[in-house]
C-alpha atoms as a PDB file:
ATOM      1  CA  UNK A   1     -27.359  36.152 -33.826  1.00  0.00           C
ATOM      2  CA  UNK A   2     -25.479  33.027 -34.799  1.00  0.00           C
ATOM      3  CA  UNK A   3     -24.737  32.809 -38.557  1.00  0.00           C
ATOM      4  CA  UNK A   4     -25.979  29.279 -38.852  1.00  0.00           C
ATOM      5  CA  UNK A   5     -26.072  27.790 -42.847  1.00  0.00           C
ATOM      6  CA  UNK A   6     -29.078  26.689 -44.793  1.00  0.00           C
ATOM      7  CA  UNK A   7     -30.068  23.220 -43.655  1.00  0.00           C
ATOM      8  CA  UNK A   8     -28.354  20.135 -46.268  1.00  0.00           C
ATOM      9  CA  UNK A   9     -31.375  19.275 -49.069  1.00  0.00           C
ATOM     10  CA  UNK A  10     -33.251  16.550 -47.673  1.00  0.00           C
ATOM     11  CA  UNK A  11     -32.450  12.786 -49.341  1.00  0.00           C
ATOM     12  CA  UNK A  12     -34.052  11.402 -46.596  1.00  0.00           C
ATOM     13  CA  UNK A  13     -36.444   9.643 -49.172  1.00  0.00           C
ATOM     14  CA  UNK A  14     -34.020  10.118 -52.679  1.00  0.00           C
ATOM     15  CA  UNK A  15     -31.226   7.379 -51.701  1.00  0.00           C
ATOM     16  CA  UNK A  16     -32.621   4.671 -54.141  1.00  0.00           C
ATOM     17  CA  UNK A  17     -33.095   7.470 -56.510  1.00  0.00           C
ATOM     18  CA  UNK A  18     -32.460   6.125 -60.255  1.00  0.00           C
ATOM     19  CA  UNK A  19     -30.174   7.939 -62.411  1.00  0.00           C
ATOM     20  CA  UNK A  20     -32.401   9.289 -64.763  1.00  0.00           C
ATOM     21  CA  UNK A  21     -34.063  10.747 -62.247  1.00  0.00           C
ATOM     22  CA  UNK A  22     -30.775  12.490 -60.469  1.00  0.00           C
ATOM     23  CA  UNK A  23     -29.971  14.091 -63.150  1.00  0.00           C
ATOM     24  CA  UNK A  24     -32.960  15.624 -63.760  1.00  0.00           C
ATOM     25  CA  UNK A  25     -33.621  16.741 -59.813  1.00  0.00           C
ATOM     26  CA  UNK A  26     -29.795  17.722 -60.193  1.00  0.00           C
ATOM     27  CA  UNK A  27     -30.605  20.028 -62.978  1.00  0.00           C
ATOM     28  CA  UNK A  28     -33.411  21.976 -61.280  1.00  0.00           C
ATOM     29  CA  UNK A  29     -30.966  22.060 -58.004  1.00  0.00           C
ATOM     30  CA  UNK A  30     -29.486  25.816 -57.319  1.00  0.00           C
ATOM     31  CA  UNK A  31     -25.600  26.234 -57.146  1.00  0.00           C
ATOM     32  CA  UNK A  32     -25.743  26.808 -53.789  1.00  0.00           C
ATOM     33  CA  UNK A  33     -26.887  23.691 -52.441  1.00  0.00           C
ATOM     34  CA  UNK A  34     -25.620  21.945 -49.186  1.00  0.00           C
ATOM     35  CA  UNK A  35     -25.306  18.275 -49.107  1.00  0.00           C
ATOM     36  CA  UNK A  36     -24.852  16.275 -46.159  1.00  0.00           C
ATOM     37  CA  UNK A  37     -21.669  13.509 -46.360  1.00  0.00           C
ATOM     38  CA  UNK A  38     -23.273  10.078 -45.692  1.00  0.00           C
ATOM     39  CA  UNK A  39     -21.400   6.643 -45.868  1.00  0.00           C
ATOM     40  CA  UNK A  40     -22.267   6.458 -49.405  1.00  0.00           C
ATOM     41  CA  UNK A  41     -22.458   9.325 -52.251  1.00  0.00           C
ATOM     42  CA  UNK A  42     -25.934   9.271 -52.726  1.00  0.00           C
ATOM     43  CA  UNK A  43     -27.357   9.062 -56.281  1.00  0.00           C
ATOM     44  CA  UNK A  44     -28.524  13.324 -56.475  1.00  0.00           C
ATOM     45  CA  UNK A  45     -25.079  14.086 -54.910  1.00  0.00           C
ATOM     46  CA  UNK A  46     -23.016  12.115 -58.050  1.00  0.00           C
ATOM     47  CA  UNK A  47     -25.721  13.710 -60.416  1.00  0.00           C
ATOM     48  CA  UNK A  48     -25.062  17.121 -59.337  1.00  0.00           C
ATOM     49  CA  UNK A  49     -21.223  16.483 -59.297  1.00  0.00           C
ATOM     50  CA  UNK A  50     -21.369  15.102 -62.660  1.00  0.00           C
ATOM     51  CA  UNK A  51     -23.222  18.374 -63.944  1.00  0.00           C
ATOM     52  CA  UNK A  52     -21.415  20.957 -62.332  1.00  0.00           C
ATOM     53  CA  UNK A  53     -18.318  19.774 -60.827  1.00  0.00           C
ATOM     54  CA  UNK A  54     -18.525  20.260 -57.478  1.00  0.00           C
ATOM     55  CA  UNK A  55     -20.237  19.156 -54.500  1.00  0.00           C
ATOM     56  CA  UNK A  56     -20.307  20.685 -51.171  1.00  0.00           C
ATOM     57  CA  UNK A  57     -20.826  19.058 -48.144  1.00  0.00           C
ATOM     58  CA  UNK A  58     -22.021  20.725 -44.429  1.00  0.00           C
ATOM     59  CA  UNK A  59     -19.624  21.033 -42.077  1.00  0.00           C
ATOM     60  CA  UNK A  60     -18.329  17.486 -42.009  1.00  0.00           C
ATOM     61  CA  UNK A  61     -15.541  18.494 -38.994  1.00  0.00           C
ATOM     62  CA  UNK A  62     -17.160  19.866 -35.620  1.00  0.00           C
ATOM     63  CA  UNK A  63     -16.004  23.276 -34.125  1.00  0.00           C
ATOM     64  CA  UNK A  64     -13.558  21.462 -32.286  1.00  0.00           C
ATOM     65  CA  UNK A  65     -11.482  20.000 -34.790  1.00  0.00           C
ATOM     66  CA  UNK A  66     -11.581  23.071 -36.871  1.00  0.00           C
ATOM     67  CA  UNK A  67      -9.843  24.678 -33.441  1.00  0.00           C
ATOM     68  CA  UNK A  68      -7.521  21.645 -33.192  1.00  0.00           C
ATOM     69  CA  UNK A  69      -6.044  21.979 -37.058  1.00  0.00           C
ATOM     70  CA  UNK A  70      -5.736  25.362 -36.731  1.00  0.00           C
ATOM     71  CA  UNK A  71      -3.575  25.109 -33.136  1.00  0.00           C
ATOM     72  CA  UNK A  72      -1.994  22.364 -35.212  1.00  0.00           C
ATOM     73  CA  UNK A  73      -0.890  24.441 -37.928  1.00  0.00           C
ATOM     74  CA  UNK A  74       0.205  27.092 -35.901  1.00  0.00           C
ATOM     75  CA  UNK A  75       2.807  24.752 -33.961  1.00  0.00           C
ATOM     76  CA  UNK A  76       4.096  23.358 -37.291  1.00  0.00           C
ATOM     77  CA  UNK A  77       4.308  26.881 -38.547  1.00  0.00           C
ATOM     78  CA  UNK A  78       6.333  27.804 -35.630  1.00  0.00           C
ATOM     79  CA  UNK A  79       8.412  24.935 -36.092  1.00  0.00           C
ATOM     80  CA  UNK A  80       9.546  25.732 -39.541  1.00  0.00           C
ATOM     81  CA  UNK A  81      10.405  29.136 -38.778  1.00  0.00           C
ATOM     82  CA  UNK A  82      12.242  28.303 -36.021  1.00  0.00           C
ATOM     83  CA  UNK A  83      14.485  25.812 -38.163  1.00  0.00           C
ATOM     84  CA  UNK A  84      14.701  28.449 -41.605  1.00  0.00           C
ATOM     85  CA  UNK A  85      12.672  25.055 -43.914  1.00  0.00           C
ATOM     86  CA  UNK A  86      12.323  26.424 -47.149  1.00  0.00           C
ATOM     87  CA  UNK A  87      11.070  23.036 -48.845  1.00  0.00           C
ATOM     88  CA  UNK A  88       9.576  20.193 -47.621  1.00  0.00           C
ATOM     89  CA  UNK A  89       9.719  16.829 -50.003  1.00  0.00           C
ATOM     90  CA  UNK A  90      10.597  19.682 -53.094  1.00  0.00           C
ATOM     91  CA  UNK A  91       7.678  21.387 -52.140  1.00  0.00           C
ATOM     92  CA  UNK A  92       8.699  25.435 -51.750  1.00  0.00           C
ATOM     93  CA  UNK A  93       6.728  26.558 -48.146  1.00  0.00           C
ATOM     94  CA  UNK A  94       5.966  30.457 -48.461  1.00  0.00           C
ATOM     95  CA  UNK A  95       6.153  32.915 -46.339  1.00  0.00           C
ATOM     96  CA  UNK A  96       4.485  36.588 -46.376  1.00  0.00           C
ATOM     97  CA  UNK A  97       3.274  38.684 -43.503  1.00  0.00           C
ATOM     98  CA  UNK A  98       0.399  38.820 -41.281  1.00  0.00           C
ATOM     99  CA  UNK A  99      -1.881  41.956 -40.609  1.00  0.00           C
ATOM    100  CA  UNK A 100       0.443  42.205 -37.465  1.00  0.00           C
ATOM    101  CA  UNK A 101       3.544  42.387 -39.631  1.00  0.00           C
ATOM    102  CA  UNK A 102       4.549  39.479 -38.480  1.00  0.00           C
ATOM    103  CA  UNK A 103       5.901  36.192 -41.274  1.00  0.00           C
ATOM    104  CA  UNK A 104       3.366  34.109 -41.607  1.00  0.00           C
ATOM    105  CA  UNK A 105       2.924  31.109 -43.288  1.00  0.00           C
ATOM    106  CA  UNK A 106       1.100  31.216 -46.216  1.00  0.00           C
ATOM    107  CA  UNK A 107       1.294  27.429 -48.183  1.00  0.00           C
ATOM    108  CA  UNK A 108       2.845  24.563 -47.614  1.00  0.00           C
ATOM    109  CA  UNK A 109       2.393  21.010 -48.522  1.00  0.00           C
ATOM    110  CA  UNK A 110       2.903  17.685 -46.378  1.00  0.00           C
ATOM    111  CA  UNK A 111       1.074  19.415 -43.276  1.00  0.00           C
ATOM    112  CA  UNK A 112      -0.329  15.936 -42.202  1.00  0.00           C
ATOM    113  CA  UNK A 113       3.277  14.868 -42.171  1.00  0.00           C
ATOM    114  CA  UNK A 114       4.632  17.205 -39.876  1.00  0.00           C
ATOM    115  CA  UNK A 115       1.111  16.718 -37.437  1.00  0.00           C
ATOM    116  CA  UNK A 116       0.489  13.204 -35.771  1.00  0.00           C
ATOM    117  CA  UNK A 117      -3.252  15.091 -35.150  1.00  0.00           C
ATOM    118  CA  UNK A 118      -3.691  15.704 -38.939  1.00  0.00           C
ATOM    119  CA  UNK A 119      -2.549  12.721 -40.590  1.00  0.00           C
ATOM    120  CA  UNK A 120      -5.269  11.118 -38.344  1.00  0.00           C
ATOM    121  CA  UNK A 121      -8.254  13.570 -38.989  1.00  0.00           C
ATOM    122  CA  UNK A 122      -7.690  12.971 -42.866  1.00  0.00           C
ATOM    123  CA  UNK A 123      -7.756   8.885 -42.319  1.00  0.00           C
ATOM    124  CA  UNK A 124     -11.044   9.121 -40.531  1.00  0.00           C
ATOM    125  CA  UNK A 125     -13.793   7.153 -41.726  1.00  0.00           C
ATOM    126  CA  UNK A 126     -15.913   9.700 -41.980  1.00  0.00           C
ATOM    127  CA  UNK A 127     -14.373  10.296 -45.432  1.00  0.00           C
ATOM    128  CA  UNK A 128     -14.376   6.862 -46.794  1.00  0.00           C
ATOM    129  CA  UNK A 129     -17.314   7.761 -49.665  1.00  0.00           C
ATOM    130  CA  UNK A 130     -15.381  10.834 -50.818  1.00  0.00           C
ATOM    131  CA  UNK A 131     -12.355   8.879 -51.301  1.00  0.00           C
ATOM    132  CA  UNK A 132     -14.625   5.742 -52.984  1.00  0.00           C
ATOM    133  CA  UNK A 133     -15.991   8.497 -54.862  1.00  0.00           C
ATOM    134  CA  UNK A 134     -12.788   9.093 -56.632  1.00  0.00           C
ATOM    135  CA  UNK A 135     -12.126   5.528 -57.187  1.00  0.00           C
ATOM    136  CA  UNK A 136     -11.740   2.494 -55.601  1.00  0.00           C
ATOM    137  CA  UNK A 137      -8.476   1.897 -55.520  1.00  0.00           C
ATOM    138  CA  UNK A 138      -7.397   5.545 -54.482  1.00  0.00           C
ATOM    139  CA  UNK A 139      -5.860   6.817 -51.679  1.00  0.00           C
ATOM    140  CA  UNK A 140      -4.673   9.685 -49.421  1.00  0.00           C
ATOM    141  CA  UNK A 141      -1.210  10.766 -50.955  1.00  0.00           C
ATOM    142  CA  UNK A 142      -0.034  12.314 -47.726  1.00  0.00           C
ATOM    143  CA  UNK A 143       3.653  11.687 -48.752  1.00  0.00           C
ATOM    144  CA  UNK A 144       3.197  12.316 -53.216  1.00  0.00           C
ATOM    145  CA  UNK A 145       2.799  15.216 -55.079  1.00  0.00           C
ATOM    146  CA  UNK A 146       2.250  17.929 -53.186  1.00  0.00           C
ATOM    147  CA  UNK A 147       0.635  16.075 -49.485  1.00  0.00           C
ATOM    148  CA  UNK A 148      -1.810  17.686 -47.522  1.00  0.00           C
ATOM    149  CA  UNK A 149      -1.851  21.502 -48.364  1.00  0.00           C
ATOM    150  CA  UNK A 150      -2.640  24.072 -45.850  1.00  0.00           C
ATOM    151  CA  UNK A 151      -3.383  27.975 -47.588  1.00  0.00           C
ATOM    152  CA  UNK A 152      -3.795  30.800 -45.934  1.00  0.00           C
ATOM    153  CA  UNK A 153      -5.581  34.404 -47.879  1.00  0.00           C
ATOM    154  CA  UNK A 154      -5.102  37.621 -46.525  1.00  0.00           C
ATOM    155  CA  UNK A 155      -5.775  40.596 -47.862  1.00  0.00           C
ATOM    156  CA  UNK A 156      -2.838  42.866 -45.774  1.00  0.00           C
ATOM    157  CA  UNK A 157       0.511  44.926 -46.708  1.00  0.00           C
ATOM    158  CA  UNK A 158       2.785  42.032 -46.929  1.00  0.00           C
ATOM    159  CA  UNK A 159       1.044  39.279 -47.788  1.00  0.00           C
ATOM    160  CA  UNK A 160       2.009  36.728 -50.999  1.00  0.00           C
ATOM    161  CA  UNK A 161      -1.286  35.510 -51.573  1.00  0.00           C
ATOM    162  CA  UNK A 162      -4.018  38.171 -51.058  1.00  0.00           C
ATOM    163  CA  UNK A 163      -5.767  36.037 -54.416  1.00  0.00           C
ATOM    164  CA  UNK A 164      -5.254  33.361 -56.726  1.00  0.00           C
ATOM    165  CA  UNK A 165      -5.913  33.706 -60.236  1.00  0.00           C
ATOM    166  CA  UNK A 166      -8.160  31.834 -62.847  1.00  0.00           C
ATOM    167  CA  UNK A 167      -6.110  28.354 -63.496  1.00  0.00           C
ATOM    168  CA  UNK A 168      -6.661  24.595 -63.806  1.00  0.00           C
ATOM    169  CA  UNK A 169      -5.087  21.788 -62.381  1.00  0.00           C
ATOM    170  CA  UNK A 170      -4.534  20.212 -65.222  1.00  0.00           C
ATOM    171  CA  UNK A 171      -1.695  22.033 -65.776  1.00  0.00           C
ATOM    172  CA  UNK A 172      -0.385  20.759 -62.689  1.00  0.00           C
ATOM    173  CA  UNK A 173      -0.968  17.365 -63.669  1.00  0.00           C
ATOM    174  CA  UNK A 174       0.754  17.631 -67.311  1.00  0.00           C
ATOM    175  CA  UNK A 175       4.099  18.194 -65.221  1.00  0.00           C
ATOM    176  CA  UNK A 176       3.524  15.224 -62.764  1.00  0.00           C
ATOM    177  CA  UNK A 177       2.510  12.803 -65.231  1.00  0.00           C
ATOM    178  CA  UNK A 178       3.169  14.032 -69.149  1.00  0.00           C
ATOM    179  CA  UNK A 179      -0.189  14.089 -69.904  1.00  0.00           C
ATOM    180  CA  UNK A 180      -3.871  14.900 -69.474  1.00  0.00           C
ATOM    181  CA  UNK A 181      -5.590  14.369 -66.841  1.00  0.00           C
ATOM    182  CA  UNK A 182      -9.103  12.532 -66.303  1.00  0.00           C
ATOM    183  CA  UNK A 183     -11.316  13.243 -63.381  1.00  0.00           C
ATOM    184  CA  UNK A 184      -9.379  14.930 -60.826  1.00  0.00           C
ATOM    185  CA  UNK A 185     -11.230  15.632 -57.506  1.00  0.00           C
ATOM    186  CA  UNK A 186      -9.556  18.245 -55.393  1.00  0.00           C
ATOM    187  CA  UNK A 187     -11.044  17.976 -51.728  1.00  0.00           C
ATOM    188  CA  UNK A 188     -10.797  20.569 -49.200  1.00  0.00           C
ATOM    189  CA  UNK A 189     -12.074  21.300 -45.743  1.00  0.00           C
ATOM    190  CA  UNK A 190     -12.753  25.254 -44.933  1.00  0.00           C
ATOM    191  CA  UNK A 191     -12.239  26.537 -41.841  1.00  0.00           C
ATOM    192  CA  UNK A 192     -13.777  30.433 -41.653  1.00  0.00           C
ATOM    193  CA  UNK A 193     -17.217  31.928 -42.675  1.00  0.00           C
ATOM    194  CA  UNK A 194     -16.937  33.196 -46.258  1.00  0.00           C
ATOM    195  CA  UNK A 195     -19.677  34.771 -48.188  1.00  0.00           C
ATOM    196  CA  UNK A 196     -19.996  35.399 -51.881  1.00  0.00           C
ATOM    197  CA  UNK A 197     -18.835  38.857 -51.063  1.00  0.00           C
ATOM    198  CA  UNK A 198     -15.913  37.973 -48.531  1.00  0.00           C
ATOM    199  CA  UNK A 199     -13.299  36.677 -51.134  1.00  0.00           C
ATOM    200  CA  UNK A 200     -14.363  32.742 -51.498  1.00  0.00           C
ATOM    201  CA  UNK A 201     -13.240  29.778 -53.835  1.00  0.00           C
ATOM    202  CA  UNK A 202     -15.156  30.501 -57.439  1.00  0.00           C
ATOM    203  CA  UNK A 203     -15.885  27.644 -60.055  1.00  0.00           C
ATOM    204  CA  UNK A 204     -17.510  27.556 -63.646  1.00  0.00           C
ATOM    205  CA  UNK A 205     -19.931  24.903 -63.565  1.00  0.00           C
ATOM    206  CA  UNK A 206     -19.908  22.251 -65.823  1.00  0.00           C
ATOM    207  CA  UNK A 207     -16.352  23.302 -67.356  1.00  0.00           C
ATOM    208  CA  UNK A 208     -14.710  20.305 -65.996  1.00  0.00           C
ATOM    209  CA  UNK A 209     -15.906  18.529 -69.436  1.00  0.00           C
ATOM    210  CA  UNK A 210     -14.467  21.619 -71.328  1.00  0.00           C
ATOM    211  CA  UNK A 211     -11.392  20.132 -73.933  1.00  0.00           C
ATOM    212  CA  UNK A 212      -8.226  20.187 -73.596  1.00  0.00           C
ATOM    213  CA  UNK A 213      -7.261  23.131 -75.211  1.00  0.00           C
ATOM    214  CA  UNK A 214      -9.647  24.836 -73.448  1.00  0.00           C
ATOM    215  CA  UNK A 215      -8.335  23.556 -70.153  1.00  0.00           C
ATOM    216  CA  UNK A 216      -5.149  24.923 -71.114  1.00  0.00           C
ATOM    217  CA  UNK A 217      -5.507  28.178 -72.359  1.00  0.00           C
ATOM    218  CA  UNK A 218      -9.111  30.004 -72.557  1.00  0.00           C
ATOM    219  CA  UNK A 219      -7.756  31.716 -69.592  1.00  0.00           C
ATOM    220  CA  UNK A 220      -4.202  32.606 -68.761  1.00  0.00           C
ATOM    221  CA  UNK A 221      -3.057  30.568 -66.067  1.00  0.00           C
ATOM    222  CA  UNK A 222      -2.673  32.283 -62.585  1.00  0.00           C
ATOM    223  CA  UNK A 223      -3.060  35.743 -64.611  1.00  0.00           C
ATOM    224  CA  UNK A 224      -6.508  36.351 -65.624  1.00  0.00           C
ATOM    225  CA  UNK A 225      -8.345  37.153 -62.469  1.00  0.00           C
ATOM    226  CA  UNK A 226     -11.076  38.952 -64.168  1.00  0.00           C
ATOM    227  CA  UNK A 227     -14.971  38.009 -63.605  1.00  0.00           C
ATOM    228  CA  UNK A 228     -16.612  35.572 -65.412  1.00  0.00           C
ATOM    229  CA  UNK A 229     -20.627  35.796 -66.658  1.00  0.00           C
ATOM    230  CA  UNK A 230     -20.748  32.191 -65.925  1.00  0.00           C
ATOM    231  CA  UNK A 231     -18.787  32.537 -62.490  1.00  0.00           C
ATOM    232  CA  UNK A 232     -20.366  30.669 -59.171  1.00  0.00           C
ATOM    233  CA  UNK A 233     -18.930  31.643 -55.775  1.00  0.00           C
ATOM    234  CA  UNK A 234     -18.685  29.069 -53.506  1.00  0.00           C
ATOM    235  CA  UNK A 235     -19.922  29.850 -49.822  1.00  0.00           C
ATOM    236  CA  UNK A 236     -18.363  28.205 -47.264  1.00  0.00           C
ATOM    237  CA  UNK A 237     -18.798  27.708 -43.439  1.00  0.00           C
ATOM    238  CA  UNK A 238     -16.257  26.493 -40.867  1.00  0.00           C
ATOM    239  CA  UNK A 239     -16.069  22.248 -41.352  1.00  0.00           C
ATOM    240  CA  UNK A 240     -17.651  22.539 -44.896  1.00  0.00           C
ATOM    241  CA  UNK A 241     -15.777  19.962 -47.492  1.00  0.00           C
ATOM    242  CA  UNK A 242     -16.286  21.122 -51.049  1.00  0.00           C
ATOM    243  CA  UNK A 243     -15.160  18.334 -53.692  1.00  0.00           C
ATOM    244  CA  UNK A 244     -14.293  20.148 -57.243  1.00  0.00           C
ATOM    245  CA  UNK A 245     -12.641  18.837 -60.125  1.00  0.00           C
ATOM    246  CA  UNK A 246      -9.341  20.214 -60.828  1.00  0.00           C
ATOM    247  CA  UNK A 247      -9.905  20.338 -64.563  1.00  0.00           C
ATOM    248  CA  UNK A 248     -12.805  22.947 -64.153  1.00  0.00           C
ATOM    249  CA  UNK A 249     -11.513  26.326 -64.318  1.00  0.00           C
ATOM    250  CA  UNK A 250     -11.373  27.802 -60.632  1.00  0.00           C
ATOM    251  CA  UNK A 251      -9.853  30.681 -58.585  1.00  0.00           C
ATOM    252  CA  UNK A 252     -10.016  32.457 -54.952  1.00  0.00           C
ATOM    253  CA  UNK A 253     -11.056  36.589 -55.033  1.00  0.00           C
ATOM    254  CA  UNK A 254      -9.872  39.008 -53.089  1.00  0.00           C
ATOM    255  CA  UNK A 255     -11.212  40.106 -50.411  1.00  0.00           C
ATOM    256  CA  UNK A 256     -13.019  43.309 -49.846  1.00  0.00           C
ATOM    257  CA  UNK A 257     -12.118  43.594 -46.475  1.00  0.00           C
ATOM    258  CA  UNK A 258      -8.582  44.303 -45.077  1.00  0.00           C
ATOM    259  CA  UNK A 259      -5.965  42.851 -42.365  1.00  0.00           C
ATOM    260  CA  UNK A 260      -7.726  40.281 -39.854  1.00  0.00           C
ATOM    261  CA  UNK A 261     -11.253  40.396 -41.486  1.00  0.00           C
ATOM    262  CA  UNK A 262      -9.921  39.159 -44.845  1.00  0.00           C
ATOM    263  CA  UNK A 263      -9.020  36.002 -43.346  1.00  0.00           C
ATOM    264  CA  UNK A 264      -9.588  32.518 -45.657  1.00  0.00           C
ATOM    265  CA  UNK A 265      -7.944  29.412 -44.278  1.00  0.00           C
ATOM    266  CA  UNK A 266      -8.456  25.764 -46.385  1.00  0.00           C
ATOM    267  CA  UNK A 267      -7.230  22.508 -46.374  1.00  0.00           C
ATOM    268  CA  UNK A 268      -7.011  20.394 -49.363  1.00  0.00           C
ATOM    269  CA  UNK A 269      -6.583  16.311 -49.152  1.00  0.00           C
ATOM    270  CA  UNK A 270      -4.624  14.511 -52.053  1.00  0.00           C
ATOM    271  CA  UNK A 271      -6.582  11.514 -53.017  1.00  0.00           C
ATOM    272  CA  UNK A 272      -4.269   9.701 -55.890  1.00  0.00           C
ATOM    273  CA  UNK A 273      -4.860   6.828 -57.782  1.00  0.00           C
ATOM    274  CA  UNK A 274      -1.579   6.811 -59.558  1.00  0.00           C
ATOM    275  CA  UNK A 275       1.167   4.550 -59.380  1.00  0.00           C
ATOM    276  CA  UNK A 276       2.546   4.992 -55.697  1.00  0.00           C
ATOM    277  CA  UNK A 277       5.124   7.752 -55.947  1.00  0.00           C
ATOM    278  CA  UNK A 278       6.117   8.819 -52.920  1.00  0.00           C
ATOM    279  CA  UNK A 279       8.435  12.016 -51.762  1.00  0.00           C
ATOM    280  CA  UNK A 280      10.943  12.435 -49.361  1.00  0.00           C
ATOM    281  CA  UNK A 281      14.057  14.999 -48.015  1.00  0.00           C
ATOM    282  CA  UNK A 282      16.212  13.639 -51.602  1.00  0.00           C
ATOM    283  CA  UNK A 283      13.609  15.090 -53.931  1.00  0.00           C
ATOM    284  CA  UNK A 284      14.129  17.839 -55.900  1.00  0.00           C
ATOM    285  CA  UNK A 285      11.706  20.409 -57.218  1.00  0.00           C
ATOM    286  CA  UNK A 286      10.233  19.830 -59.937  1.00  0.00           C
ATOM    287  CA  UNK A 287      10.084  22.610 -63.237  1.00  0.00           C
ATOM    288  CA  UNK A 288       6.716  23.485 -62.562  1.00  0.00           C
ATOM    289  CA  UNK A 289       6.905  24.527 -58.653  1.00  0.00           C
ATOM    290  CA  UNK A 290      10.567  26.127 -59.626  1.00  0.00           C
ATOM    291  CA  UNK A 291       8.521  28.430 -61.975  1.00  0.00           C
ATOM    292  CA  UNK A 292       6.306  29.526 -59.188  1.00  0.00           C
ATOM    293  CA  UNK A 293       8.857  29.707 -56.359  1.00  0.00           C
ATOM    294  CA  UNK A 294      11.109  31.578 -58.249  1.00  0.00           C
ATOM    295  CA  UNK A 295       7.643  33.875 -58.682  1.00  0.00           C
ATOM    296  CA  UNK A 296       6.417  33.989 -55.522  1.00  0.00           C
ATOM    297  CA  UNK A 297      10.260  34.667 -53.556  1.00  0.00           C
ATOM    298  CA  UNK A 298      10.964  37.561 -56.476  1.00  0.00           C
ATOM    299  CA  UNK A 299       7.395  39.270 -54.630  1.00  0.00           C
ATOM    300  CA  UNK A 300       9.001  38.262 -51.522  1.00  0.00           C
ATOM    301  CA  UNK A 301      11.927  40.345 -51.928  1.00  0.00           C
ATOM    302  CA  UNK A 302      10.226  43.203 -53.586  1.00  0.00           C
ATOM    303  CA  UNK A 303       8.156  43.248 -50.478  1.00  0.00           C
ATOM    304  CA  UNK A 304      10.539  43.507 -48.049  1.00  0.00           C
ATOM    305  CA  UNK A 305      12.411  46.152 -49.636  1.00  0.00           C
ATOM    306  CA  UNK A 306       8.991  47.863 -49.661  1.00  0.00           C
ATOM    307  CA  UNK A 307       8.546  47.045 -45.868  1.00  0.00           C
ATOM    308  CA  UNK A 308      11.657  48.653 -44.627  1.00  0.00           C
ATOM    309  CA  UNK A 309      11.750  52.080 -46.764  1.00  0.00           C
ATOM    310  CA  UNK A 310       8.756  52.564 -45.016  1.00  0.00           C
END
C-alpha cells in the first residue's frame, strides 16, 4: 500500500479569513497539520506560523524533481571528490561514510551554485509567497552566508552526522551580523518519508518568541540532544517544504534504524534580507564555521583510525 499523507486542511472557504479569527482556528489546529502552498500565505497559515513557528507545506516539488536534485547532488558530489574541495566560498564541505563504506558527502553549502538544475528549481515561482512571506524585499542568497545547503543523516559506522543536537540559529546569526536576530525563516524541502519515529527535524512550538538569553543558552548548543516535554516532531514526506524560524530551538534525532534505512536527505533555501553580501573563492572562514570544522574533521580522523584497525 502506498504511504500517501493526510490530505492539506481545507481553506477552500478561510482565504478572507480575518485575523482574529486565524488565530483562534490556529490555536485549536494540531501540530501536525499540512498546508497546501498557494500564491499567497493565506491568513490561518501566518496565524499558525505566528503561534508555533513553523509551517509545513505538502509536497510542493513532484516525484520527479525530488529524483532530479538528488541525481543532481550526486554529480556535484562526485565532482568535489574527484577535485579534493574542502571549502566552497569559506564554507567547510564534510565528508563521512556511507552504509557501503564508501565517503559520502554529508553538508555542503552553495549546492545551487555548483547545479544549473538547482539554482533554477529554487527561483521557481512556485515559491514566490514563501519568500514574500519573509519580507518583501528579500531574496534567495544563493551566493551569501552559507547558499543553498544540502544535508545528508545516516545513522551507519562512519558517518559525521548520524544527529544534530538542540541549537538555534541565532547563534549563527550573532557571528554574521554582531547581533540578534529578528524573524529568521529557515526553508527547506525534504526529500524521504520520515515518521516521528524514523529520526525527523523536532521544534518547540512557540519558542521562537523565547528571549534572548534564552535563545542562547537554555540549552547547550549542538550538545544537549536530550528530549524535551514540550518537543514536536516534524513528519515529513518526499517534496514537503517546512518553513521554521531559526530562533526557535530545533534539532534532527537519530534514527532508530541503521545503514540505508536511516536515510534523511533536506534542502534548505537562504532567503536574506540583509545588505547584499555576497561570497566567493577569496573568502575566508569565518570563527564560527572554523569552530565546527575543526570539530567535525577531529571526528573525521578519529574515525578513520577506527575504520582501518578494524
Amino acid at each position: 500500500m502506498t504511504d500517501l499523507p493526510p490530505p492539506a486542511y481545507d481553506e477552500s472557504e478561510l482565504f478572507e479569513l480575518a485575523p482574529s479569527a486565524a488565530e483562534a482556528l490556529a490555536a485549536e489546529l494540531p501540530y501536525s497539520v499540512r498546508f497546501t502552498l498557494r500564491g499567497e500565505i493565506t491568513p490561518l497559515q501566518q496565524a499558525f506560523l505566528d503561534r508555533t513557528g513553523y509551517l509545513v507545506f505538502d509536497r510542493v516539488a513532484s516525484t520527479e524533481e525530488v529524483d532530479t536534485i538528488l541525481a543532481e547532488v550526486e554529480r556535484v558530489e562526485a565532482k568535489l571528490i574527484e577535485e579534493e574541495t574542502r571549502t566552497l566560498f569559506g564554507v567547510p564541505i564534510w565528508f563521512g561514510r556511507n552504509p557501503d563504506g564508501k565517503r559520502w558527502l554529508q553538508r555542503m553549502g552553495f549546492t545551487s551554485v555548483l547545479s544549473e538544475y538547482l539554482s533554477g528549481f529554487v527561483k521557481h515561482d512556485r515559491f514566490e509567497p514563501v519568500r514574500r512571506l519573509i519580507g518583501d524585499d528579500a531574496r534567495i542568497g544563493e551566493r551569501e552566508k552559507d547558499g543553498v545547503v544540502f544535508n545528508r543523516y545516516v545513522n551507519a559506522e562512519g558517518s559525521l552526522r548520524p544527529n544534530l543536537a538542540w541549537h538555534t540559529d541565532a547563534l549563527r546569526d550573532v557571528f554574521y551580523n554582531r547581533r540578534m536576530p529578528g524573524p529568521m525563516l529557515n526553508v527547506g524541502l525534504h526529500f524521504d518519508r520520515i515518521t516521528p519515529q524514523d529520526g525527523c527535524l523536532i521544534v518547540l512550538p512557540g519558542m521562537h518568541t523565547q528571549s534572548a538569553w534564552s535563545t542562547l543558552f537554555s540549552k547547550i548548543h549542538f550538545v544537549t540532544d536530550k528530549p524535551d516535554p514540550n518537543e514536536v516532531k516534524v513528519e515529513t514526506w518526499p517534496g514537503d517544504l517546512t518553513v521554521h524560524d531559526g530562533r526557535m530551538w530545533h534539532r534532527v534525532q537519530t534514527s532508530p534504524h541503521t545503514g540505508w534505512k536511516s536515510l534523511r536527505r533536506s534542502m534548505y533555501v537562504p532567503y536574506v534580507v540583509d545588505a547584499y553580501a555576497p561570497k566567493d573563492e577569496h573568502t575566508k572562514t569565518n570563527l564560527y564555521m572554523r569552530l565546527f570544522d575543526w570539530i567535525i574533521r577531529r571526528k573525521t580522523r578519529r574515525m578513520e583510525k577506527w575504520l582501518l584497525a578494524g
